[in-house]
Protein backbone atom coordinates (compact mmCIF):
# COMPACT_ATOMS: atom_id res chain seq x y z
CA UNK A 1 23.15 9.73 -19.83
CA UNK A 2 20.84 6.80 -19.96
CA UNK A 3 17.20 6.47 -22.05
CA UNK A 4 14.18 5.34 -19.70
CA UNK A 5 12.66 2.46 -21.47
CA UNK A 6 9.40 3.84 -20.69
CA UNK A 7 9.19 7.39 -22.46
CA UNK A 8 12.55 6.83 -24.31
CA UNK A 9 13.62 10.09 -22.77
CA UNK A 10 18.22 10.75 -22.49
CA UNK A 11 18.11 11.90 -19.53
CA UNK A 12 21.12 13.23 -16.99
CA UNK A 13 19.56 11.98 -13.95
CA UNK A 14 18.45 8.49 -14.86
CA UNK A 15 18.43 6.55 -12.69
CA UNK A 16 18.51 2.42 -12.26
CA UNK A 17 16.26 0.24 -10.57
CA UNK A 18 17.03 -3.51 -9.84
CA UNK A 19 14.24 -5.71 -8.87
CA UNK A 20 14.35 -9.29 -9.19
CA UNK A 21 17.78 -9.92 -11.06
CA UNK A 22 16.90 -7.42 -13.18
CA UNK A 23 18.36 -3.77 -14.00
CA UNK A 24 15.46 -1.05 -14.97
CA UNK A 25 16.36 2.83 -16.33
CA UNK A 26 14.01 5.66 -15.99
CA UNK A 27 13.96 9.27 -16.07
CA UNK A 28 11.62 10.16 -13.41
CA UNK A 29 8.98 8.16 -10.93
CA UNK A 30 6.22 8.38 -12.61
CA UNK A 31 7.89 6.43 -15.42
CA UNK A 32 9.51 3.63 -12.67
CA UNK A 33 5.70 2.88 -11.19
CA UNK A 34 4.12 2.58 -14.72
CA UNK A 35 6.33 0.35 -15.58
CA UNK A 36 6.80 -2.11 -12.06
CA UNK A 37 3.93 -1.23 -9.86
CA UNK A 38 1.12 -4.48 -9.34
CA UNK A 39 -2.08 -3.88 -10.12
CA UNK A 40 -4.99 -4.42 -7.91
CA UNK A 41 -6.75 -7.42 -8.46
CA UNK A 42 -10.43 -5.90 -7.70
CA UNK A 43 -10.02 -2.46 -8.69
CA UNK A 44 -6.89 -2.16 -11.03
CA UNK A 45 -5.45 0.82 -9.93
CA UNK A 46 -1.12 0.20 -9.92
CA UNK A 47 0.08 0.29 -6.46
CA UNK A 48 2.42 2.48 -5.16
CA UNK A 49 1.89 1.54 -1.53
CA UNK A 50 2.60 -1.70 0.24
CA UNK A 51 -0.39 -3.29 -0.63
CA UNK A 52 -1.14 -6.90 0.26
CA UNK A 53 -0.59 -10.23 -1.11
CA UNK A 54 -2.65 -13.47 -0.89
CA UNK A 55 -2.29 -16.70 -1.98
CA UNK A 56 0.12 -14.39 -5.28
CA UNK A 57 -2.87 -12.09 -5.54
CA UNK A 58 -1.76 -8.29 -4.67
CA UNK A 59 -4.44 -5.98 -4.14
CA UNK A 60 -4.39 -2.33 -2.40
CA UNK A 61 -5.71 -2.81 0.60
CA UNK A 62 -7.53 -5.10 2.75
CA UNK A 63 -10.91 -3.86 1.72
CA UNK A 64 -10.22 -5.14 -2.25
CA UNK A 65 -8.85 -8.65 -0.87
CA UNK A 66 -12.47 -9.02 0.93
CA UNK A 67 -14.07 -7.95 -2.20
CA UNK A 68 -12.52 -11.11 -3.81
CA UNK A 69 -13.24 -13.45 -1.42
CA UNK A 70 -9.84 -13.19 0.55
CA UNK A 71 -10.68 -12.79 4.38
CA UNK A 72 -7.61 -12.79 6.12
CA UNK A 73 -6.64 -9.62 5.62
CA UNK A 74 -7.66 -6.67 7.57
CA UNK A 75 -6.40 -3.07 7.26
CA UNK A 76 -5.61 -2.49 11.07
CA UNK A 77 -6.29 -4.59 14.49
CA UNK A 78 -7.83 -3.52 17.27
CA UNK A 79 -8.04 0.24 17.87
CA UNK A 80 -6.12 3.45 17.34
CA UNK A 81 -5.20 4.38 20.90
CA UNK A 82 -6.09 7.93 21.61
CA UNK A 83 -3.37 10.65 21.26
């Protein structure tokens, strides 16, 4: 049994996460994306998703990036074809 370092919970079903040379325990998800998700730039919420990154910025989505002055980025090109 391992103890998440986020809720201190001993828990059978830890589990580890290694990210950037370094070796994270948690008991569940929720615990895992409190603890390592990025935070949006513009509208702080932690994302789970892919995001996006500019210039070391991470936001949520493209829409956030524009809000901060960051053009580039678009949520989709062109059209969604038709099914």
């Amino acid at each position: 049994m391992a103890r998440c370092e986020v809720c201190g919970n001993d828990y059978s079903m830890s589990f580890e996460v290694h990210a950037q040379g370094a070796v994270h325990v948690f008991d569940c998800f929720e615990c895992a994306i409190h603890r390592m998700a990025p935070i949006c730039e513009h509208c702080r919420v932690q994302i789970v998703g892919h995001g996006v990154e500019a210039d070391g910025r991470w936001y949520c989505c493209a829409h956030c990036a524009k809000a901060e002055g960051e053009a580039r980025l678009v949520d989709r090109v062109g059209s969604i074809p038709a099914g």
